[in-house]
Every structure is written in C-alpha cells, then in structure tokens.
N, C-alpha and C. Protein backbone atom coordinates (compact mmCIF):
# COMPACT_ATOMS: atom_id res chain seq x y z
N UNK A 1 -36.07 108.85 144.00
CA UNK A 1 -36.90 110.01 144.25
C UNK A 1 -37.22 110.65 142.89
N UNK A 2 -38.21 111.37 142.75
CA UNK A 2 -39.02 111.61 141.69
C UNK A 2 -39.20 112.78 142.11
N UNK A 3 -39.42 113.77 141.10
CA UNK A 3 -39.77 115.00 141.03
C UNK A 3 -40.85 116.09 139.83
N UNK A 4 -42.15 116.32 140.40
CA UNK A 4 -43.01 116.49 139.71
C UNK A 4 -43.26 118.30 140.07
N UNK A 5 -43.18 119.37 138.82
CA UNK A 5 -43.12 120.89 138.65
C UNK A 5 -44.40 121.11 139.28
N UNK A 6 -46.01 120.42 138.84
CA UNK A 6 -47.09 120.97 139.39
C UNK A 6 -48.00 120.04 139.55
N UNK A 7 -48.87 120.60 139.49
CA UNK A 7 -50.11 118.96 139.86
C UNK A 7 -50.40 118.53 138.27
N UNK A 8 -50.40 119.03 137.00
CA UNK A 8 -50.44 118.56 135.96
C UNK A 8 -49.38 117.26 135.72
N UNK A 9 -48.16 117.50 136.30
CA UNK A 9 -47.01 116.73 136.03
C UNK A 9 -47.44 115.66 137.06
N UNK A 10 -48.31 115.93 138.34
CA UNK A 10 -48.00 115.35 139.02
C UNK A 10 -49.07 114.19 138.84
N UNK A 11 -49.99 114.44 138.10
CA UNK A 11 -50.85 114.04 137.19
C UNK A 11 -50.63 112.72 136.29
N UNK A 12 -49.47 113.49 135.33
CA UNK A 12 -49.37 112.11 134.26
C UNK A 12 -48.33 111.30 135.13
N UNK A 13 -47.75 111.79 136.24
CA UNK A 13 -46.83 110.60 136.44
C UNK A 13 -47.45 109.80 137.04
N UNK A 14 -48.85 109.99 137.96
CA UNK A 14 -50.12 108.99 138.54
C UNK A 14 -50.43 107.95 137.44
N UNK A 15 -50.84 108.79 136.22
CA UNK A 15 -50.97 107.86 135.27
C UNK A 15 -50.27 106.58 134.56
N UNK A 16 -48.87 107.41 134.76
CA UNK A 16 -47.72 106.61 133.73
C UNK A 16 -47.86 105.27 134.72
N UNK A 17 -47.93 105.44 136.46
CA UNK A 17 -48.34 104.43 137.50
C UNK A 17 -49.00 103.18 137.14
N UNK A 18 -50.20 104.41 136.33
CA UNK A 18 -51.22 103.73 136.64
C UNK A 18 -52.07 102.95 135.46
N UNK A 19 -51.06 103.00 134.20
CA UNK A 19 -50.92 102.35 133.50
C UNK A 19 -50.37 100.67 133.39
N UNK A 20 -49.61 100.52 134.39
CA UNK A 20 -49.44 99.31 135.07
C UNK A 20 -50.07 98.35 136.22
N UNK A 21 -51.30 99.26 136.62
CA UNK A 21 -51.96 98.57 137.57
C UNK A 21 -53.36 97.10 136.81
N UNK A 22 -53.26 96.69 137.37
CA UNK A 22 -53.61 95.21 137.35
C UNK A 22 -55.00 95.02 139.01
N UNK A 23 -55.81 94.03 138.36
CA UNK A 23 -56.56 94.29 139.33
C UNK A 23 -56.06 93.31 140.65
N UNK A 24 -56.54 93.45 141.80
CA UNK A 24 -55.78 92.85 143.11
C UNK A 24 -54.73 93.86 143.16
N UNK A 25 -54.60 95.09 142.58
CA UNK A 25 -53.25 96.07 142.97
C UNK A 25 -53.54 97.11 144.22
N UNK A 26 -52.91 97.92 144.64
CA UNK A 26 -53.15 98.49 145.94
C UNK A 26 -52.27 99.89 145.77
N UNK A 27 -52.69 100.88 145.45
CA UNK A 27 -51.73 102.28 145.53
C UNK A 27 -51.83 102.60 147.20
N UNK A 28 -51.10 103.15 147.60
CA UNK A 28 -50.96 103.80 149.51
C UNK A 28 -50.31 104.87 148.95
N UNK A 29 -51.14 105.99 149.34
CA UNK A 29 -51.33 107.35 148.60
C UNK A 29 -50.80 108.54 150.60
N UNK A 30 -49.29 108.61 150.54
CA UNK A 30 -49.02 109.33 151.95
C UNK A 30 -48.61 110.49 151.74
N UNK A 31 -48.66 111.26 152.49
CA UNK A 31 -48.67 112.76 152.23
C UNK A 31 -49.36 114.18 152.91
N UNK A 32 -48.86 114.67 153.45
CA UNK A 32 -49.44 115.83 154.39
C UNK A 32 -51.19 116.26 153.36
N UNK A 33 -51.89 116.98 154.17
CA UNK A 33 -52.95 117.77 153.90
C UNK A 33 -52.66 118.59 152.79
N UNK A 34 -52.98 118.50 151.56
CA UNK A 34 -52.53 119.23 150.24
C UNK A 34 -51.71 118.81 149.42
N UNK A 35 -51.25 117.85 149.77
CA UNK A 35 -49.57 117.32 149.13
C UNK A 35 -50.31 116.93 147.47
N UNK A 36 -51.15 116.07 146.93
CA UNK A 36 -51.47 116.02 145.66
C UNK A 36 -51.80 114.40 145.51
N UNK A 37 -52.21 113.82 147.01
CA UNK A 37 -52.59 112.65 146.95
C UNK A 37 -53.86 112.11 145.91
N UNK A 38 -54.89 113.39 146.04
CA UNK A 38 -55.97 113.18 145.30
C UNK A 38 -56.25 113.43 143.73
N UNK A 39 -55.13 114.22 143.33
CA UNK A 39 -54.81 114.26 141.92
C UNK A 39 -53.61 113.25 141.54
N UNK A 40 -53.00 112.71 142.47
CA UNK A 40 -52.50 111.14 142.07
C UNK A 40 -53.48 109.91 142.10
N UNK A 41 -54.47 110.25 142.48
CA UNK A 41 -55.24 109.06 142.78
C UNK A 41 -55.92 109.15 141.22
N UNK A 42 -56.46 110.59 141.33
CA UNK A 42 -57.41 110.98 139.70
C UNK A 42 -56.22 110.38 138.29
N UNK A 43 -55.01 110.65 138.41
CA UNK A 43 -54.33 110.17 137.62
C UNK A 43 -54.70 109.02 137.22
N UNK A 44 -54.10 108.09 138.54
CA UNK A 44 -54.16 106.24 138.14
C UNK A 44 -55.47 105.97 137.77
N UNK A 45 -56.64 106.43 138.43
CA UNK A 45 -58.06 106.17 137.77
C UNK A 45 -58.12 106.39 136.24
N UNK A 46 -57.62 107.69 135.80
CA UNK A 46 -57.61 108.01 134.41
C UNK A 46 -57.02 106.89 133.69
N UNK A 47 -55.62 106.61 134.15
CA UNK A 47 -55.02 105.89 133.12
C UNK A 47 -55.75 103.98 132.79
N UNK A 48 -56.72 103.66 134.07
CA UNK A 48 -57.17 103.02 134.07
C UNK A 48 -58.52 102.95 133.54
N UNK A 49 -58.72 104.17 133.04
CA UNK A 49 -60.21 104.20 131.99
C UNK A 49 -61.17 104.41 132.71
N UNK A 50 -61.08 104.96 134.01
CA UNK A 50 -62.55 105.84 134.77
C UNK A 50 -62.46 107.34 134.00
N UNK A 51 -63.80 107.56 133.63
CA UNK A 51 -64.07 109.28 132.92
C UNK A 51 -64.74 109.66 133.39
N UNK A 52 -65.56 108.71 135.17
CA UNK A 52 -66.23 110.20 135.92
C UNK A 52 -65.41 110.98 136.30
N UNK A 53 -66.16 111.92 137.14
CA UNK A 53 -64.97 113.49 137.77
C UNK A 53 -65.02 112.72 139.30
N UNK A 54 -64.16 112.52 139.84
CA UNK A 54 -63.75 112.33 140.90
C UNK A 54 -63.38 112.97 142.10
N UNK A 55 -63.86 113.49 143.20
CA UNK A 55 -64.20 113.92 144.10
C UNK A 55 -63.59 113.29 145.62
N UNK A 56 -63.24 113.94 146.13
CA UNK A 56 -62.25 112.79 147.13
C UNK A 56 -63.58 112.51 148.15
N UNK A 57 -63.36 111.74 148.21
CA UNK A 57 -64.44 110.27 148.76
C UNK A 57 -64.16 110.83 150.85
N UNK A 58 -63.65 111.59 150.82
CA UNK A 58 -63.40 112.01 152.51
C UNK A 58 -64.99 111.53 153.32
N UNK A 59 -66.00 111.95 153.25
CA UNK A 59 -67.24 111.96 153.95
C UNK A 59 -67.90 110.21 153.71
N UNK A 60 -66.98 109.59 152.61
CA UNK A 60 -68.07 108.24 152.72
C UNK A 60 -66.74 107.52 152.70
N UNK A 61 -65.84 107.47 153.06
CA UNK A 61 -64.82 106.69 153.08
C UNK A 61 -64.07 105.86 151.39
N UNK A 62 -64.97 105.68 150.92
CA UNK A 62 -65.00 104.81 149.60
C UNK A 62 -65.44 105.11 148.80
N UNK A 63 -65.05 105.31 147.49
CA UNK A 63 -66.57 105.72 146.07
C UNK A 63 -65.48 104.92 145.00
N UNK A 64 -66.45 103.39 144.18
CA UNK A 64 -66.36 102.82 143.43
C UNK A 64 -66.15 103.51 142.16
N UNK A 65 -65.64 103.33 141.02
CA UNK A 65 -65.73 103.68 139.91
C UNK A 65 -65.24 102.61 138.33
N UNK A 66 -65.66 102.11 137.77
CA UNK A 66 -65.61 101.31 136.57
C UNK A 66 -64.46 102.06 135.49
N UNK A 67 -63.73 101.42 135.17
CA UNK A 67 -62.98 101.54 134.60
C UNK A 67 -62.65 100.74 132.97
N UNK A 68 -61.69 101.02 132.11
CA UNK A 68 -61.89 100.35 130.92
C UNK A 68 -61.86 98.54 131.41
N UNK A 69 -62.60 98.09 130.08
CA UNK A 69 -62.67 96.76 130.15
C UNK A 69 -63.54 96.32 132.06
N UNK A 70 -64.34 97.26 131.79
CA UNK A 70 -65.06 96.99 132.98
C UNK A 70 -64.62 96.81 134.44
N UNK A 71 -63.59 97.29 134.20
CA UNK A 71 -62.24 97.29 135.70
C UNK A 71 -62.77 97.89 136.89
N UNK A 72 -62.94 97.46 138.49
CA UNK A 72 -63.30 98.28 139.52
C UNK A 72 -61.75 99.04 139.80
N UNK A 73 -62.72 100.17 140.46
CA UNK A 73 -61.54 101.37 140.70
C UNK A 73 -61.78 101.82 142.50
N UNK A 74 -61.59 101.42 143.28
CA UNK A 74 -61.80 101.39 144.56
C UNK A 74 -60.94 103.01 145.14
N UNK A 75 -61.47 104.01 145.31
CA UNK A 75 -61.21 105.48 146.00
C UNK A 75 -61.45 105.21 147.43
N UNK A 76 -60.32 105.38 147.98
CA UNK A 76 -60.31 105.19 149.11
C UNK A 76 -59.79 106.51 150.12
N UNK A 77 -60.19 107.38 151.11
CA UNK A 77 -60.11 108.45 151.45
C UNK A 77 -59.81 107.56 152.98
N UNK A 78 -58.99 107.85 154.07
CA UNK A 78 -59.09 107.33 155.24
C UNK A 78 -58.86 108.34 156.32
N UNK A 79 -58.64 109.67 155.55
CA UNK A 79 -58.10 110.59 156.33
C UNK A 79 -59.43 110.68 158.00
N UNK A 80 -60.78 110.86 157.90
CA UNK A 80 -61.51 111.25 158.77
C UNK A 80 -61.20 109.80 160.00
N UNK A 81 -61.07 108.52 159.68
CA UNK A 81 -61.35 107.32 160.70
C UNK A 81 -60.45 107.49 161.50
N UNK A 82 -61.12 106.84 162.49
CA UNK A 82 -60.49 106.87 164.40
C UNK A 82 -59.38 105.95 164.07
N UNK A 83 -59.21 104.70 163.71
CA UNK A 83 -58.66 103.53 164.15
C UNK A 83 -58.96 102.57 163.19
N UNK A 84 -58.12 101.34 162.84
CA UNK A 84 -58.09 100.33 161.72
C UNK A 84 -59.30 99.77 162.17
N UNK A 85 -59.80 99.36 163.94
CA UNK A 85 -61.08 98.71 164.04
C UNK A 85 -62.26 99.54 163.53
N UNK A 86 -62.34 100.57 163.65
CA UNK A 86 -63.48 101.65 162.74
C UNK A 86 -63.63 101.55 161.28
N UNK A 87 -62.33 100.89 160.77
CA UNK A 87 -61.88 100.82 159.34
C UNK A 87 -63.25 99.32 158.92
N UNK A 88 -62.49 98.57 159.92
CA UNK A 88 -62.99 97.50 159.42
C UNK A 88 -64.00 97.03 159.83
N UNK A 89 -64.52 97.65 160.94
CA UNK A 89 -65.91 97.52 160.99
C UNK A 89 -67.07 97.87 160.08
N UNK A 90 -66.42 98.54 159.19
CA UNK A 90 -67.49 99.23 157.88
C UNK A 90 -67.24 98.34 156.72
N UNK A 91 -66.25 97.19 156.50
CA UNK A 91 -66.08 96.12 155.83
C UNK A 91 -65.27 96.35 154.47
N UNK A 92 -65.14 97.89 154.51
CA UNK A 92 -64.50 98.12 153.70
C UNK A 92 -63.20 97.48 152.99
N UNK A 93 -62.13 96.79 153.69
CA UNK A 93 -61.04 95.82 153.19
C UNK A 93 -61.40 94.77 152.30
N UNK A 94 -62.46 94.35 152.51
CA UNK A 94 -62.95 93.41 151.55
C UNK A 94 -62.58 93.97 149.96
N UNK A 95 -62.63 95.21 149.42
CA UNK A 95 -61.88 95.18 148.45
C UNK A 95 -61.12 95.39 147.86
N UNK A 96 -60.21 95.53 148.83
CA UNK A 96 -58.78 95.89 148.35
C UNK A 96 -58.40 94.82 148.57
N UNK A 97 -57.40 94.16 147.16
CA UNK A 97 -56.35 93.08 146.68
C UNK A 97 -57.45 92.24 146.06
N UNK A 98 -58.74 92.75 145.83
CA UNK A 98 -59.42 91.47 145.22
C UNK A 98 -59.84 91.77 143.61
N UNK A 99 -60.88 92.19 143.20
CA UNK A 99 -61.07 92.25 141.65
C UNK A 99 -61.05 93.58 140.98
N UNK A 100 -60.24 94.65 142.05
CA UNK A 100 -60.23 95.55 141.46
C UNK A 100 -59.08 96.33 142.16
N UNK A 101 -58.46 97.67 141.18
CA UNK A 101 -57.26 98.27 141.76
C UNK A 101 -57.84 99.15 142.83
N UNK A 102 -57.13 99.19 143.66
CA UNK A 102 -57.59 100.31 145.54
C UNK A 102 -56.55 101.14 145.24
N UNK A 103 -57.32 102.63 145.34
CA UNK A 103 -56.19 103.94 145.71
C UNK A 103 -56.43 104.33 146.89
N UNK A 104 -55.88 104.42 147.66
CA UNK A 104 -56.08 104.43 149.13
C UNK A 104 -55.29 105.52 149.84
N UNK A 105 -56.17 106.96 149.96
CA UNK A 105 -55.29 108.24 150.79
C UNK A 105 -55.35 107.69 152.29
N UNK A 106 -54.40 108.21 152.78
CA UNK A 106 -54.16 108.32 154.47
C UNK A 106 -54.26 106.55 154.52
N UNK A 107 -53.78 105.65 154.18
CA UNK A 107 -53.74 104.15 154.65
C UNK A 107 -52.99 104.02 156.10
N UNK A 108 -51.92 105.24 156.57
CA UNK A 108 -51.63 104.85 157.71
C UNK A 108 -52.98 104.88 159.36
N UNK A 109 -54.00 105.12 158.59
CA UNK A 109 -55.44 105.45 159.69
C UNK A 109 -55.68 104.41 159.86
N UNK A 110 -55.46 103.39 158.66
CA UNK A 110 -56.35 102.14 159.29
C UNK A 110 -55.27 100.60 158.98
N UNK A 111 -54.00 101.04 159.06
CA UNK A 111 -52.45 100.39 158.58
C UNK A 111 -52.86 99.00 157.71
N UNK A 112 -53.13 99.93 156.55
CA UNK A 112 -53.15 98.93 155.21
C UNK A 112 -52.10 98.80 154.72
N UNK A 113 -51.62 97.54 154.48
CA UNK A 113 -50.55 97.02 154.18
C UNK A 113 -50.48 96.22 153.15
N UNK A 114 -51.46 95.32 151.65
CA UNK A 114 -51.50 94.60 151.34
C UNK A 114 -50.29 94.03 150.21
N UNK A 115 -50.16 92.91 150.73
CA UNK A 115 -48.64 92.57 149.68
C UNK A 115 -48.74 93.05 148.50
N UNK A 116 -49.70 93.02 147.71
CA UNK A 116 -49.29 93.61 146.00
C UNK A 116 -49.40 94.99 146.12
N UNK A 117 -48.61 96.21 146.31
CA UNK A 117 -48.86 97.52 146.59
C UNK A 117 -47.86 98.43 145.72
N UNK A 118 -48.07 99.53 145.86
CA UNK A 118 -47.03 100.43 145.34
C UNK A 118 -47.79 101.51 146.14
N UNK A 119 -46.37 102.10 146.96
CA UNK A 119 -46.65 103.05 147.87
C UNK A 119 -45.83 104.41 147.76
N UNK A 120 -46.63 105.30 147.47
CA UNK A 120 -46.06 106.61 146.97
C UNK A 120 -46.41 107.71 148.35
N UNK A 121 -45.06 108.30 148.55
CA UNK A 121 -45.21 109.51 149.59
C UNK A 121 -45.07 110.69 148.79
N UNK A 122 -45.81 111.80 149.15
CA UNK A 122 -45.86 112.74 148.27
C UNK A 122 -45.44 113.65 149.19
N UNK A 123 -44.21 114.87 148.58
CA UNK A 123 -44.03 116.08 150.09
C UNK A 123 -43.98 117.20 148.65
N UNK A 124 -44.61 118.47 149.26
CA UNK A 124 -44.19 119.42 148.73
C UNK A 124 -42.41 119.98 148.70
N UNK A 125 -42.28 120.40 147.79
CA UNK A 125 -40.63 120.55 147.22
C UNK A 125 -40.91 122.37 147.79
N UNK A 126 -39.49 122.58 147.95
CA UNK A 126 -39.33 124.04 148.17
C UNK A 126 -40.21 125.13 147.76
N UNK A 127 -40.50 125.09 146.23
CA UNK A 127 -40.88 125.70 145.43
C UNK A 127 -42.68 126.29 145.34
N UNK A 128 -43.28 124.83 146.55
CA UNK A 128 -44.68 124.97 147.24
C UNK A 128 -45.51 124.13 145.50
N UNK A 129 -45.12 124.99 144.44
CA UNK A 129 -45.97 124.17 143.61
C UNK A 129 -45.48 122.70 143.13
N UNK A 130 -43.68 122.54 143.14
CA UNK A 130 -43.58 121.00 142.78
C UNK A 130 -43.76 119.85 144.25
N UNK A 131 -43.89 118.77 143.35
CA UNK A 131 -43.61 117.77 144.58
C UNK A 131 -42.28 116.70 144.65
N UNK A 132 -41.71 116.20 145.38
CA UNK A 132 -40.95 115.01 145.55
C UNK A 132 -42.10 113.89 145.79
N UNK A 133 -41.51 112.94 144.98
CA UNK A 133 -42.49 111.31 145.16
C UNK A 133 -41.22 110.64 145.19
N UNK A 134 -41.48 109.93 146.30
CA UNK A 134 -41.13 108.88 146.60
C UNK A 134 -41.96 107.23 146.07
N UNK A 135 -41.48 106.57 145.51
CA UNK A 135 -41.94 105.28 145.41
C UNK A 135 -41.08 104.15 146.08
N UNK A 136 -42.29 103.03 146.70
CA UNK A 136 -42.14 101.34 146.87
C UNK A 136 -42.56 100.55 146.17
N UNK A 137 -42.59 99.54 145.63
CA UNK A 137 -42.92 98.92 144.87
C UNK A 137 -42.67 97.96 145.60
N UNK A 138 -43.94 96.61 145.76
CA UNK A 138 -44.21 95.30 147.03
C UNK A 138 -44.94 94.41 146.01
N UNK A 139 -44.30 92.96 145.80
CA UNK A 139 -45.56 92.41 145.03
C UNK A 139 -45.78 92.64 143.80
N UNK A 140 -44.89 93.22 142.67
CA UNK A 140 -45.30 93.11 141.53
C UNK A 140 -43.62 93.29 140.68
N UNK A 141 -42.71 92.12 141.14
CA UNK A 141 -41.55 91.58 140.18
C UNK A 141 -41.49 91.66 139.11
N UNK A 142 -42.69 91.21 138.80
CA UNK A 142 -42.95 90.82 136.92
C UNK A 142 -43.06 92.29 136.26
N UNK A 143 -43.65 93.59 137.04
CA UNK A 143 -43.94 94.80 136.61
C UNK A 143 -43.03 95.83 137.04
N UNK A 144 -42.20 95.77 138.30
CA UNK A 144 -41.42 96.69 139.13
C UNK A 144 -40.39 97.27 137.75
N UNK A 145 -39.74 97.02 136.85
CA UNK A 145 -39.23 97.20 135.56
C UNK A 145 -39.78 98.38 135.31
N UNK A 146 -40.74 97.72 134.49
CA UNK A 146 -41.54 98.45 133.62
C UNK A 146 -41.84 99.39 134.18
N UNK A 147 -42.90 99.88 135.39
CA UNK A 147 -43.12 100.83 136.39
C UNK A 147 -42.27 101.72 136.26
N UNK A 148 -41.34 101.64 137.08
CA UNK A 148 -39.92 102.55 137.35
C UNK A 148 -39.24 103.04 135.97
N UNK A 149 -39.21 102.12 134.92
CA UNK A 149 -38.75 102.87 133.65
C UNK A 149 -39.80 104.18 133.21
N UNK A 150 -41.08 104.05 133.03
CA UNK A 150 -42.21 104.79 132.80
C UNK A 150 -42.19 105.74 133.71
N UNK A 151 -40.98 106.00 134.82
CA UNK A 151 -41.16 107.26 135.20
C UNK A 151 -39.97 108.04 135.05
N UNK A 152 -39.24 107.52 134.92
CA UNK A 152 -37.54 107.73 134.26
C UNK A 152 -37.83 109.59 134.13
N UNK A 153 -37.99 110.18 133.24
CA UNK A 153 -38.23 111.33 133.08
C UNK A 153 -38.76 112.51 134.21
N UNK A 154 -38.73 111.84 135.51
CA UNK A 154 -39.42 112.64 136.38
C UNK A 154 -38.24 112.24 137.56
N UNK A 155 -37.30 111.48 137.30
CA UNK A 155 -36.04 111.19 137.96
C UNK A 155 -35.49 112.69 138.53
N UNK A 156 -35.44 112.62 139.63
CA UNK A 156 -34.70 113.50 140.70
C UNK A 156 -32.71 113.23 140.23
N UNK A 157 -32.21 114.51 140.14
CA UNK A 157 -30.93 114.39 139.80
C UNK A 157 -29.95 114.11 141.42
C-alpha cells in the first residue's frame, strides 16, 4: 500500500508508473467518484510524453493522444456504459494491449482484464486530501522490480 499527501503527489507517483509503461500495457484506474483516477491517468500520459491538457474523456468514452517517440496513449473513461456488450459494441477493445499504452477509469463497467496490466485502486485516506494506492502488477516480470522500487518513497508504514 502506497500513500500519496495530495493530487500533486498523487501525480508524480502516476508518473514514476508511468515511466515504465511499454506499449501493449494496460493501467485499470479503480476508485470511487473523485478518488484521483484522472490525475493518475494525466500522470502516466505525462511521463509518457503526451503535452496535450487532458480532459477526462467521460462523454466519448476514449480520446487518443501521441506520446514521445510517437507512442499511442489510449484515455479511457468507462464510468457512463451500461454493460461490457455496450463496451464492445463501439469496438473500442481493439486498442488496448496492442500498439499503444490504455489508461482505463471505471474498467470494472465493461470487465477489462488484459494480461499485461497494472491495476491501481485509489481510496481517499482520512485526511480527504491524501490517497491510499493500492497496486497489481499482471504481465510484466521483467518490469514488476523496477516499478515497485520507483515507488518506494510513497511506501505506506
């Protein structure tokens, strides 16, 4: 368990994430209404070299973004959909796990699951401004190390 003071903190530790993401990767971004899913998502985009302003994608489900070395950045919002068949009737899965990293809020709407993932639950901490993060790490052996050291400093006592 991990522990982040405000959304700035909660910020670079998206990043420190998201400094390890690789394309075919999959973030699952869980967390009540407010929790700081969407400034974890803005994180990992950052650290992945997107410098538009990012906007949570709620009304279109998805908004693409390019990243360094020409990297896709797949924003994924799922909070509004009925059901995984609503999900995938809009064809949207097609890109997540393929040539680009997927940040994906509310994945339990349409139960995305893809083996290479790292799945972070976010809850507000007592305090209302910090958070507890929880991390999984699925699918990336060669990186699960590295990951988890890069957050060392945000270690829950």
């Amino acid at each position: 368990m991990y522990f982040t003071r405000n959304s700035d903190e909660t910020f670079l530790f998206a990043s420190a994430v998201g400094q390890h993401l690789l394309p075919g990767d999959t973030v699952l971004l869980y967390g009540d209404l407010g929790a700081g899913k969407s400034v974890f998502a803005r994180g990992c985009a950052r650290a992945l070299g997107v410098r538009d302003e990012m906007a949570s994608p709620t009304f279109t489900l998805m908004q693409p973004y390019k990243g360094k070395d020409n990297i896709n950045v797949y924003h994924f919002d799922l909070y509004r959909i009925q059901d995984e068949d609503e999900f995938f009737a809009s064809g949207l899965q097609d890109h997540i796990g393929t040539d680009g990293v997927s940040l994906i809020e509310w994945p339990q709407q349409a139960d995305v699951c893809p083996e290479r993932r790292i799945e972070i639950d976010i809850l507000r901490a007592e305090d209302f401004d910090g958070r507890d993060i929880d991390i999984n790490i699925f699918g990336m052996d060669d990186r699960k190390d590295k990951i988890l050291m890069s957050l060392c400093r945000w270690e829950s006592i």
